[in-house]
PDB file of N, CA and C in Angstrom:
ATOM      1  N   UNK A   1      13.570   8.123  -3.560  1.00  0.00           N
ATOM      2  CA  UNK A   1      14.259   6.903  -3.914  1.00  0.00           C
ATOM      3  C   UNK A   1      14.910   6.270  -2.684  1.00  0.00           C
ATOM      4  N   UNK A   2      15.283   7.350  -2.048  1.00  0.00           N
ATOM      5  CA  UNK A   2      16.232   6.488  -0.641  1.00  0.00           C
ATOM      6  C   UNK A   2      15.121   5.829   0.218  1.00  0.00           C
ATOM      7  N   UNK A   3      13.540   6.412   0.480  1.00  0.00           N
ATOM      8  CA  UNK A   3      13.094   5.702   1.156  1.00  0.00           C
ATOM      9  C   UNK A   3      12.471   4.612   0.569  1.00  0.00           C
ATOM     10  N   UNK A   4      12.279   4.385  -0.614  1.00  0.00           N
ATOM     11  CA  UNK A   4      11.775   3.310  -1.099  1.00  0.00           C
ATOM     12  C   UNK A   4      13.010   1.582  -0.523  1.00  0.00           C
ATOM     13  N   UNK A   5      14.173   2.316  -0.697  1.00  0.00           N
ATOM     14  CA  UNK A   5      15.611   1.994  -0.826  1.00  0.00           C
ATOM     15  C   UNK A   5      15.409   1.194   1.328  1.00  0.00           C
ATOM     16  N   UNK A   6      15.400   2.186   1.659  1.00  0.00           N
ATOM     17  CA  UNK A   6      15.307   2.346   3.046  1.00  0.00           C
ATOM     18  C   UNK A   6      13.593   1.063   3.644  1.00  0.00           C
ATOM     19  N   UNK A   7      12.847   1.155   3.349  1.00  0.00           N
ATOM     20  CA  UNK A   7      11.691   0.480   3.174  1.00  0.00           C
ATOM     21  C   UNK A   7      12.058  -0.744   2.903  1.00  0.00           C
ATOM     22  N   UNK A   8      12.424  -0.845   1.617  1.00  0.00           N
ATOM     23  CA  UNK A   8      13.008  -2.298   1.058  1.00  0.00           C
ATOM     24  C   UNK A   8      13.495  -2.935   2.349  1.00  0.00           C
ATOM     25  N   UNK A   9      14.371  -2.519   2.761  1.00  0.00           N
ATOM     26  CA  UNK A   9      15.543  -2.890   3.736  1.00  0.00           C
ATOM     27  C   UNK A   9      14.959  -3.681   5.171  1.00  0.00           C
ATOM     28  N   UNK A  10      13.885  -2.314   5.584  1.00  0.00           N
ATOM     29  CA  UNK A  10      13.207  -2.619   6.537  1.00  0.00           C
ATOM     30  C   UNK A  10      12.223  -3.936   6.452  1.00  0.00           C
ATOM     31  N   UNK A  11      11.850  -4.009   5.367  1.00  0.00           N
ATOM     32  CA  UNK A  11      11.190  -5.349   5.250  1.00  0.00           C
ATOM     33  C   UNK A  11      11.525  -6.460   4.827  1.00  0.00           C
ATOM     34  N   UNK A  12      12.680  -6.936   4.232  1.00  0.00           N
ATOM     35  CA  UNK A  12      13.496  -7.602   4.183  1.00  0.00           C
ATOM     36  C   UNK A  12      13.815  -8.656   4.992  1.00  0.00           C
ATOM     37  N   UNK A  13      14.129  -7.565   6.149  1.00  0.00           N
ATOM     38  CA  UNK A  13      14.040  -8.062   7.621  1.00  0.00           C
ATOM     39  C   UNK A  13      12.847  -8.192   8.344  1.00  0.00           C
ATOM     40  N   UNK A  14      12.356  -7.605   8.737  1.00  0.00           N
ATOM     41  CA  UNK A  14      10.693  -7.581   9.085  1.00  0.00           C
ATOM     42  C   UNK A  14       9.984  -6.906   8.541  1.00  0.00           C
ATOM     43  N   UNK A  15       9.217  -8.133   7.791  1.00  0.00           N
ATOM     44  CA  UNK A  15       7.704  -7.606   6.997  1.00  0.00           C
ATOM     45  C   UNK A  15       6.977  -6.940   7.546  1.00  0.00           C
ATOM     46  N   UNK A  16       6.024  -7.150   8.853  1.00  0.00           N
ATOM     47  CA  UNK A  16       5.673  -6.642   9.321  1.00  0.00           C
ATOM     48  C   UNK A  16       5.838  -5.131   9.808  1.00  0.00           C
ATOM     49  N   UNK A  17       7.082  -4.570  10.245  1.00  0.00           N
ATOM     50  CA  UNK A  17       7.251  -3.031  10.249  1.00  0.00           C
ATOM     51  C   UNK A  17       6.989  -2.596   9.090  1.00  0.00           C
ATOM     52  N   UNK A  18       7.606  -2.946   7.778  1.00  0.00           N
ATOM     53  CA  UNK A  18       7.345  -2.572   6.571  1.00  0.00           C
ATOM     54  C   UNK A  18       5.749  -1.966   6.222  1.00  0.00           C
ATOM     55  N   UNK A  19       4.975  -3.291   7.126  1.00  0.00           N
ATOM     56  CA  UNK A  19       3.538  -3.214   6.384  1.00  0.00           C
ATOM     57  C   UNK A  19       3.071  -1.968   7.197  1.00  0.00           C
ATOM     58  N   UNK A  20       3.579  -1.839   8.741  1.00  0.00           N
ATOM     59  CA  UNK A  20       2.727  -0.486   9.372  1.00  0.00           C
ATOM     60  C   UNK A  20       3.232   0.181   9.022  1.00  0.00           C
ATOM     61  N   UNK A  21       4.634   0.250   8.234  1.00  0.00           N
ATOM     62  CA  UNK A  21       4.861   1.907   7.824  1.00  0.00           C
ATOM     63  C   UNK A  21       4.067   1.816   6.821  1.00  0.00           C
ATOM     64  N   UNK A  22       3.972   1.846   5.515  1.00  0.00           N
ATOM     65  CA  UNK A  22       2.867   1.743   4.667  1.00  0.00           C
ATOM     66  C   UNK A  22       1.289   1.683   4.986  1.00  0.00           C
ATOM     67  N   UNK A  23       0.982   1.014   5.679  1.00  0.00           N
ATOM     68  CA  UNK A  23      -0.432   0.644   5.842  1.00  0.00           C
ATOM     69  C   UNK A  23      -1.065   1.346   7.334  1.00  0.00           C
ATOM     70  N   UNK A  24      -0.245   1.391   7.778  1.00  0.00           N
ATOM     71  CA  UNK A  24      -0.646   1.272   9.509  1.00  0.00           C
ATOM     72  C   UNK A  24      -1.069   0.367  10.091  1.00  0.00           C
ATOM     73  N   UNK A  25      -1.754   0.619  11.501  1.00  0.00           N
ATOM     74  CA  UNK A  25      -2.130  -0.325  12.150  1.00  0.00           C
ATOM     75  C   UNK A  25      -3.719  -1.077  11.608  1.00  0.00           C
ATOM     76  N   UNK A  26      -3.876  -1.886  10.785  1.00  0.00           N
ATOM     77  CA  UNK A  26      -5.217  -2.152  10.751  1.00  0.00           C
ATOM     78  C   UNK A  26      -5.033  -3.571  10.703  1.00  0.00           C
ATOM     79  N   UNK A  27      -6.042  -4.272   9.185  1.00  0.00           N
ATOM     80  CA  UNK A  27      -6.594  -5.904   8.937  1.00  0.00           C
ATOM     81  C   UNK A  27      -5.084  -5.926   7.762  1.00  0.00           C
ATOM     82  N   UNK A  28      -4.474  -5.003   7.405  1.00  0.00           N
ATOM     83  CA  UNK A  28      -3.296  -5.441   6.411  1.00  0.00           C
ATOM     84  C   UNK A  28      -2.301  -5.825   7.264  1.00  0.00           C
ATOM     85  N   UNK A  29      -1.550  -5.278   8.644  1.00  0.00           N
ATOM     86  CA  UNK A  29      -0.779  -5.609   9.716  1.00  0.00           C
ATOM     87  C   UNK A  29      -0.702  -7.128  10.036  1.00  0.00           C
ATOM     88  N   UNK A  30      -2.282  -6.584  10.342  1.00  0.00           N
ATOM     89  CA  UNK A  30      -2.811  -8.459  11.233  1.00  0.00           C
ATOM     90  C   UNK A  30      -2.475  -9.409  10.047  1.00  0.00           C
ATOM     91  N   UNK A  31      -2.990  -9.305   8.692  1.00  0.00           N
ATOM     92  CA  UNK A  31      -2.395 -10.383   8.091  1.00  0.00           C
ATOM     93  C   UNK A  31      -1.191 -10.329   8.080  1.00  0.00           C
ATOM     94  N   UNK A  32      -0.598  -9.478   7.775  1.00  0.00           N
ATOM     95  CA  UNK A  32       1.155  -9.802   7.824  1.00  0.00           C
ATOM     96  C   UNK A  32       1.814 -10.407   8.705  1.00  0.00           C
ATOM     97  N   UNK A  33       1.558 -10.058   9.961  1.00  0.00           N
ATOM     98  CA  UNK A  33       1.819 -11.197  11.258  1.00  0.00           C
ATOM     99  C   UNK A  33       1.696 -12.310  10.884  1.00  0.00           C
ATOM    100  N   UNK A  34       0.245 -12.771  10.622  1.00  0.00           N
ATOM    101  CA  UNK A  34      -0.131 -13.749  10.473  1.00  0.00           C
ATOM    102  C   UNK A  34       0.378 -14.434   9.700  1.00  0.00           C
ATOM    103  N   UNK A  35       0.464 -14.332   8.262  1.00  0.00           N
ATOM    104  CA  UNK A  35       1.672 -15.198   7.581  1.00  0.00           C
ATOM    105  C   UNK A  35       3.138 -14.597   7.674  1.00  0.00           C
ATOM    106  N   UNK A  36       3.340 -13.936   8.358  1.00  0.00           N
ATOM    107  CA  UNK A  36       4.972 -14.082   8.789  1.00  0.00           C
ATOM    108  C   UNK A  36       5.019 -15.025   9.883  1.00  0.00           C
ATOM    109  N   UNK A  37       4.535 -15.389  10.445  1.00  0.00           N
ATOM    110  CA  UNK A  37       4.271 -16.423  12.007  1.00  0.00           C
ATOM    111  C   UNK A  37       4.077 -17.746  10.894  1.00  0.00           C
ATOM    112  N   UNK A  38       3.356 -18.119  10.102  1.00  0.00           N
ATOM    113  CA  UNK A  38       3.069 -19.464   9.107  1.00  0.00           C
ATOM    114  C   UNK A  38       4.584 -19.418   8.600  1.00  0.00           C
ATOM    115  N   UNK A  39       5.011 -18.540   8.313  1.00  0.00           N
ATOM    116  CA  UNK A  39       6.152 -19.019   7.224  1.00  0.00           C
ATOM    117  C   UNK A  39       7.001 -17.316   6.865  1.00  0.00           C
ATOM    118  N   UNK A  40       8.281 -17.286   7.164  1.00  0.00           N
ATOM    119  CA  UNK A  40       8.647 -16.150   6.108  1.00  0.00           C
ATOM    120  C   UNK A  40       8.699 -15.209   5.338  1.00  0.00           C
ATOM    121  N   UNK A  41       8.510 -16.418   4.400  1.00  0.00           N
ATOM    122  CA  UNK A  41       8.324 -16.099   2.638  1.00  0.00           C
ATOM    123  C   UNK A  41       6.838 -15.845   2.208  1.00  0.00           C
ATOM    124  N   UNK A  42       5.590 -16.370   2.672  1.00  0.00           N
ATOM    125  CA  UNK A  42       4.362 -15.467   2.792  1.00  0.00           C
ATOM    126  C   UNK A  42       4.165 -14.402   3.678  1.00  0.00           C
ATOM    127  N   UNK A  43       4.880 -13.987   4.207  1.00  0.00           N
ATOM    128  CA  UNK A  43       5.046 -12.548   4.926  1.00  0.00           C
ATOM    129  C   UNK A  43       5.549 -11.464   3.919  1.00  0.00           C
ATOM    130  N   UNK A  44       6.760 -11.996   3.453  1.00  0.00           N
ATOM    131  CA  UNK A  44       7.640 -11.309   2.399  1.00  0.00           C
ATOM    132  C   UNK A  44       6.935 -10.690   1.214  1.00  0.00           C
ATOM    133  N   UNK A  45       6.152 -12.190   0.581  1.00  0.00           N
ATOM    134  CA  UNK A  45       5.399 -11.599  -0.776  1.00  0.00           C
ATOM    135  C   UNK A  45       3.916 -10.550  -0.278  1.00  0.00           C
ATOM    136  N   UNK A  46       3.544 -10.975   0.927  1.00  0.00           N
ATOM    137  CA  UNK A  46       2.327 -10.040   1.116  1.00  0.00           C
ATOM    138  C   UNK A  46       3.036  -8.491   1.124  1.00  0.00           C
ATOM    139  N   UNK A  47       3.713  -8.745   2.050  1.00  0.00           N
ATOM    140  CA  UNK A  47       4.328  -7.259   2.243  1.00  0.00           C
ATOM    141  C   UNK A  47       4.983  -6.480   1.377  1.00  0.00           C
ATOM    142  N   UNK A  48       5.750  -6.887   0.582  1.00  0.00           N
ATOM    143  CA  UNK A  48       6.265  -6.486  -0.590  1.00  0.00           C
ATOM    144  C   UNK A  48       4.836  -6.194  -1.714  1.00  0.00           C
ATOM    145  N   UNK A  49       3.738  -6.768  -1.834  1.00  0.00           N
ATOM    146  CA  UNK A  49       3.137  -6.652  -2.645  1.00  0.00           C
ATOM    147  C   UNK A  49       2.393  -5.227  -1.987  1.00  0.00           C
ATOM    148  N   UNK A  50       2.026  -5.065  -0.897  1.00  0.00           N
ATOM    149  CA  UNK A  50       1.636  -3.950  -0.241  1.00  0.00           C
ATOM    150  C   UNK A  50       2.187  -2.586  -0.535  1.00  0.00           C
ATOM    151  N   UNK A  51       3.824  -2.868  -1.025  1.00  0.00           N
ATOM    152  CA  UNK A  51       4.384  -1.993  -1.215  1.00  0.00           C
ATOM    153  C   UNK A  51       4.364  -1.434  -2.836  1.00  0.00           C
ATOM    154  N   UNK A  52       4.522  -2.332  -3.360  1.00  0.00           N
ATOM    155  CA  UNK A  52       4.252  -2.169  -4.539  1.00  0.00           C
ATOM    156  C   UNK A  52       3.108  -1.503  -5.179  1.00  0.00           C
ATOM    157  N   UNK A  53       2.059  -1.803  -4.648  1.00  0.00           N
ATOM    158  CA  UNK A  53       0.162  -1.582  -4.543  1.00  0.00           C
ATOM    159  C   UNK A  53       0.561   0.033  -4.293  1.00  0.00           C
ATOM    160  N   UNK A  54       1.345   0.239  -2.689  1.00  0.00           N
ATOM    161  CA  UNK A  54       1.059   1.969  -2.646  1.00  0.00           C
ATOM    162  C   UNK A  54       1.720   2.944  -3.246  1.00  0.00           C
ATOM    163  N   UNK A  55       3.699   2.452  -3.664  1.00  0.00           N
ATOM    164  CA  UNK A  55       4.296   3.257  -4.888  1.00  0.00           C
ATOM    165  C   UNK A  55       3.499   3.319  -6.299  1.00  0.00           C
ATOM    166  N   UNK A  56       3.278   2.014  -6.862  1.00  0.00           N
ATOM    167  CA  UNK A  56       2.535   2.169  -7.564  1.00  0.00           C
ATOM    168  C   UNK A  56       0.967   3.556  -7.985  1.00  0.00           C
ATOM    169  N   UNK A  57       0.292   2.843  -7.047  1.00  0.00           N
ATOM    170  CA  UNK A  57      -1.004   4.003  -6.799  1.00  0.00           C
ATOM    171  C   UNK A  57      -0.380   5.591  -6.689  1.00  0.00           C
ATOM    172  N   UNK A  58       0.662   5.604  -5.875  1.00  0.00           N
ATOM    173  CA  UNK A  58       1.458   7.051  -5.728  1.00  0.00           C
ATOM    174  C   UNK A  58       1.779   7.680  -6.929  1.00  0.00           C
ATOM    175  N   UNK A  59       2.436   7.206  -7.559  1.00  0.00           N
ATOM    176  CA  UNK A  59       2.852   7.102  -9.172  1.00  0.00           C
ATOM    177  C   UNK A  59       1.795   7.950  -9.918  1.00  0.00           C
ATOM    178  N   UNK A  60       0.701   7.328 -10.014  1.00  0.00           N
ATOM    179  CA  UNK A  60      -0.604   7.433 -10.356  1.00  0.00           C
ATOM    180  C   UNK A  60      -1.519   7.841 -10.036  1.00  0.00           C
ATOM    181  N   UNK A  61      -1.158   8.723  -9.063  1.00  0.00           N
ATOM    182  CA  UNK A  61      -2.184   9.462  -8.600  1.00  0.00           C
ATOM    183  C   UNK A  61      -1.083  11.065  -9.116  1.00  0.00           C
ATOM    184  N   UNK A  62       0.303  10.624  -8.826  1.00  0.00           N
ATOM    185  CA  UNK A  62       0.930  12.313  -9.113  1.00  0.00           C
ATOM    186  C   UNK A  62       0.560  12.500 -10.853  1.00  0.00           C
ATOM    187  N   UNK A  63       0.926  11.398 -11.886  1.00  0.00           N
ATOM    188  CA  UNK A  63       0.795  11.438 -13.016  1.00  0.00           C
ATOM    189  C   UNK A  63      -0.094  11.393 -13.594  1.00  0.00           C
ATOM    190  N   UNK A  64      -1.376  11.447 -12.800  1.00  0.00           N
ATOM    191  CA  UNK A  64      -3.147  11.715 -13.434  1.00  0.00           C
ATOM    192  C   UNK A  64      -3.737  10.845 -14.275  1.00  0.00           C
ATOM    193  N   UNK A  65      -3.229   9.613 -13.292  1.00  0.00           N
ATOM    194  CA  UNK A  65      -3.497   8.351 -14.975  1.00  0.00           C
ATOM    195  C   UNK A  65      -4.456   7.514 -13.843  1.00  0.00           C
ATOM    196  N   UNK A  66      -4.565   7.680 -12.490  1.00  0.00           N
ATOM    197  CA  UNK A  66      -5.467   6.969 -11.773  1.00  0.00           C
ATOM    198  C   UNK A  66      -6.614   6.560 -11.658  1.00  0.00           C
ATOM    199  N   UNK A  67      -7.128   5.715 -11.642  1.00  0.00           N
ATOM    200  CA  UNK A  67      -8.546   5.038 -12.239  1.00  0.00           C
ATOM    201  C   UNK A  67      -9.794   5.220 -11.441  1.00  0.00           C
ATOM    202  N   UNK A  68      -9.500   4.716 -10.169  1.00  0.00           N
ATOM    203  CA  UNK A  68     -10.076   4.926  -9.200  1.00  0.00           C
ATOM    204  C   UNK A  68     -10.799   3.344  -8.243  1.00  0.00           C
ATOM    205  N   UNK A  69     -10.038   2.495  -9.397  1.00  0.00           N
ATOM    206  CA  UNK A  69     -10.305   0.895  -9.037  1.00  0.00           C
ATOM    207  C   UNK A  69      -9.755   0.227  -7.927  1.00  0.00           C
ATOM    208  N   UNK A  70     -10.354  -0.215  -7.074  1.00  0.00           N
ATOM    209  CA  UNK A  70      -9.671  -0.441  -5.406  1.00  0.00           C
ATOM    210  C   UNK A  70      -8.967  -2.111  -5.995  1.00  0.00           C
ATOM    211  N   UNK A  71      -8.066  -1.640  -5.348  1.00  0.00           N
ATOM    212  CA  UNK A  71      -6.684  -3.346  -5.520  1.00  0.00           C
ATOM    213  C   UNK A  71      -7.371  -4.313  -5.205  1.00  0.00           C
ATOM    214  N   UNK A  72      -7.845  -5.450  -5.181  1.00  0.00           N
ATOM    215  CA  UNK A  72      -8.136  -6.516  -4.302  1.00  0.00           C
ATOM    216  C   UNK A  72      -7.170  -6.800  -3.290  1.00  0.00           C
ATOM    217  N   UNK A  73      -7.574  -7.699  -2.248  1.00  0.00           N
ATOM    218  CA  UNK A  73      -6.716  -8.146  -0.963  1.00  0.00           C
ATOM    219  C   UNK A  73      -6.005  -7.114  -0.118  1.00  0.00           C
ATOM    220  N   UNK A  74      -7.160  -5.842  -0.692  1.00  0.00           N
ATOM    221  CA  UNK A  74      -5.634  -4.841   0.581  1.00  0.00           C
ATOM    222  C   UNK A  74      -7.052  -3.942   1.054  1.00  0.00           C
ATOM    223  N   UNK A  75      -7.068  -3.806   2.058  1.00  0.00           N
ATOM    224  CA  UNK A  75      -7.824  -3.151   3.089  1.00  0.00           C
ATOM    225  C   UNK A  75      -7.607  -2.002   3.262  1.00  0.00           C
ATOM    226  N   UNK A  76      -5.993  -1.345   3.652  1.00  0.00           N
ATOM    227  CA  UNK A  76      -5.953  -0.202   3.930  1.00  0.00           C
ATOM    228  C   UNK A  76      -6.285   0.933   2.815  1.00  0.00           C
ATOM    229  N   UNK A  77      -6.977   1.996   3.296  1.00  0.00           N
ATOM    230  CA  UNK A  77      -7.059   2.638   2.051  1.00  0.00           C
ATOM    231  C   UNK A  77      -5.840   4.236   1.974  1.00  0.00           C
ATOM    232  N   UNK A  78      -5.060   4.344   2.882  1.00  0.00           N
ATOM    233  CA  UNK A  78      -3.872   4.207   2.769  1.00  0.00           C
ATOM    234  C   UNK A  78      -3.025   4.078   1.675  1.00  0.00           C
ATOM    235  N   UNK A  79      -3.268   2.511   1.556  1.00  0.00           N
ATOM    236  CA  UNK A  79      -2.371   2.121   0.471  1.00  0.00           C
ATOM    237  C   UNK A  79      -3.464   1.908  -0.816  1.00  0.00           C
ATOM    238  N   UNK A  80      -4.878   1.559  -0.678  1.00  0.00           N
ATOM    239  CA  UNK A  80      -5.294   2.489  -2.233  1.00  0.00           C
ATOM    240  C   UNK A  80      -5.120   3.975  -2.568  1.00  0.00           C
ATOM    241  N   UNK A  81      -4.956   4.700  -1.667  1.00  0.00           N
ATOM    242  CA  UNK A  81      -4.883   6.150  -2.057  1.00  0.00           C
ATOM    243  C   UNK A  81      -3.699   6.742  -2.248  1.00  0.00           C
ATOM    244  N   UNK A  82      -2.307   5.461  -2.216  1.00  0.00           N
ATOM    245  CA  UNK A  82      -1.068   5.989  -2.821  1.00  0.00           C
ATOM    246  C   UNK A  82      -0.484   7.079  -1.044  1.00  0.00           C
ATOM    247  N   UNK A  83      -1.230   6.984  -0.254  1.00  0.00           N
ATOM    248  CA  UNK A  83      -0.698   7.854   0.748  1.00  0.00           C
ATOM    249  C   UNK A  83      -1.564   9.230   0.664  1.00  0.00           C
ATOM    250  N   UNK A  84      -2.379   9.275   0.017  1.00  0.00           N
ATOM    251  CA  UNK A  84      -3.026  10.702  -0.441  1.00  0.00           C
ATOM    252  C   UNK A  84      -4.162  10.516   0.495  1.00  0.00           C
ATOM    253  N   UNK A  85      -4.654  11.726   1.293  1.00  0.00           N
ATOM    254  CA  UNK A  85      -6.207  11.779   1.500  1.00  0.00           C
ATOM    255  C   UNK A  85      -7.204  12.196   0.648  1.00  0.00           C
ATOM    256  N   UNK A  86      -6.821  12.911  -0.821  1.00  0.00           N
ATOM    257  CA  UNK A  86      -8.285  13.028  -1.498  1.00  0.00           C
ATOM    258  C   UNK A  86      -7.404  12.663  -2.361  1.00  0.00           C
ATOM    259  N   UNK A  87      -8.667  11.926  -3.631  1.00  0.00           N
ATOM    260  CA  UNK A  87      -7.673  11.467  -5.071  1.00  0.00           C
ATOM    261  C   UNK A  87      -8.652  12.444  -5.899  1.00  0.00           C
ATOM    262  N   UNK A  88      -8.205  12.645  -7.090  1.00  0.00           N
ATOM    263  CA  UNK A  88      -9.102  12.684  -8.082  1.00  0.00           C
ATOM    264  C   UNK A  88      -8.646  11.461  -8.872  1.00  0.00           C
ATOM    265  N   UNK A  89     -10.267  11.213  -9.003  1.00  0.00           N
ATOM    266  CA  UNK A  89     -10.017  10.424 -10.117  1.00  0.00           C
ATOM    267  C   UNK A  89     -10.001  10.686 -11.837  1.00  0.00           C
ATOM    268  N   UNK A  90      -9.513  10.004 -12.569  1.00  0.00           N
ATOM    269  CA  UNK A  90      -9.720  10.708 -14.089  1.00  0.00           C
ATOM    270  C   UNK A  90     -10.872  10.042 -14.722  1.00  0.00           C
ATOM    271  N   UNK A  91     -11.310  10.879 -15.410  1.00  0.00           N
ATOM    272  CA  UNK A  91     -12.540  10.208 -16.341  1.00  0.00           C
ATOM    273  C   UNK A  91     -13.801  10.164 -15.319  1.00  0.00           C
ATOM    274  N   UNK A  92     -13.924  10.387 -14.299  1.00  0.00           N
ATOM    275  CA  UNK A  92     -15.372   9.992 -13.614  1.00  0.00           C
ATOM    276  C   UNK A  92     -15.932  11.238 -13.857  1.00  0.00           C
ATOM    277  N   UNK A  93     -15.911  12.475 -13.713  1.00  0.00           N
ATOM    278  CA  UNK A  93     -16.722  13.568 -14.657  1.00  0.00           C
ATOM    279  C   UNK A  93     -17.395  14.057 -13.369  1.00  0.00           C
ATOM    280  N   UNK A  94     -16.961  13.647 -11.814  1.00  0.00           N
ATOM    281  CA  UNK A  94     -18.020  14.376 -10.585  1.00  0.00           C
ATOM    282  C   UNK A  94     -16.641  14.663 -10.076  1.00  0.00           C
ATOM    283  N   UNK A  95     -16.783  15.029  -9.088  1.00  0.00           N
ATOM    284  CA  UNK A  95     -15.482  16.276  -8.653  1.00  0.00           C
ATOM    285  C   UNK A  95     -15.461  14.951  -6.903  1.00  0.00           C
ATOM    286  N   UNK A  96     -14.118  14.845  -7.078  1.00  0.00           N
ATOM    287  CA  UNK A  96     -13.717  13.531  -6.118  1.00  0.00           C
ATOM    288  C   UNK A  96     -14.630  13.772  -4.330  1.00  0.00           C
ATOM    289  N   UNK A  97     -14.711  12.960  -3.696  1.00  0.00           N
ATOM    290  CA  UNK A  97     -15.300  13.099  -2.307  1.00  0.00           C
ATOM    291  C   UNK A  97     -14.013  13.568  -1.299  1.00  0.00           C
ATOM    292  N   UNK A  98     -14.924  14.246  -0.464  1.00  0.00           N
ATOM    293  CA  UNK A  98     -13.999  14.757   0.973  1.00  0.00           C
ATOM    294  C   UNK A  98     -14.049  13.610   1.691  1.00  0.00           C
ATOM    295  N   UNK A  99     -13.125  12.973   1.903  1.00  0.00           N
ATOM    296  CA  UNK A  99     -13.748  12.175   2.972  1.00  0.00           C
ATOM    297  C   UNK A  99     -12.714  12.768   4.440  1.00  0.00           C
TER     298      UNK A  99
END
């Protein structure tokens, strides 16, 4: 809870750190720059939504309710995988990939 708490905070102020802690360095970063440089407040909602996308998925991957359906608009898989390197998924009936 504190780092969610702590996170919040950090992005608040800059979206962008927010997004590499979550995402890392990739095409989710670069956009965040990118509309934090256009404007603010499209920095804010990307990034915040980033965050949301990977607690969320986290959630759902500990509580076994995960689907295995990739988010639209988010690249890192990172933040589809909730922070996890292997998922299982539920209901697919083959035993998840190593990647």
């Amino acid at each position: 809870m504190i780092k969610k708490i702590l996170l919040i905070l950090i992005t608040l102020f800059l979206p962008p750190v927010g997004v590499f802690i979550v995402a890392g360095c990739g095409a989710d970063l670069l956009i965040n720059i990118a509309l934090t440089l256009l404007g603010f407040l499209p920095g804010h909602v990307h990034a915040f939504w980033l965050e949301h996308v990977y607690f969320r998925r986290r959630d759902e991957i500990r509580a076994g309710t995960y689907d295995g359906r990739l988010q639209s608009g988010i690249y890192s898989q990172k933040v589809q995988r909730g922070g996890m390197s292997e998922v299982p998924v539920q209901g697919a009936g083959v035993p998840p990939a190593v990647v």
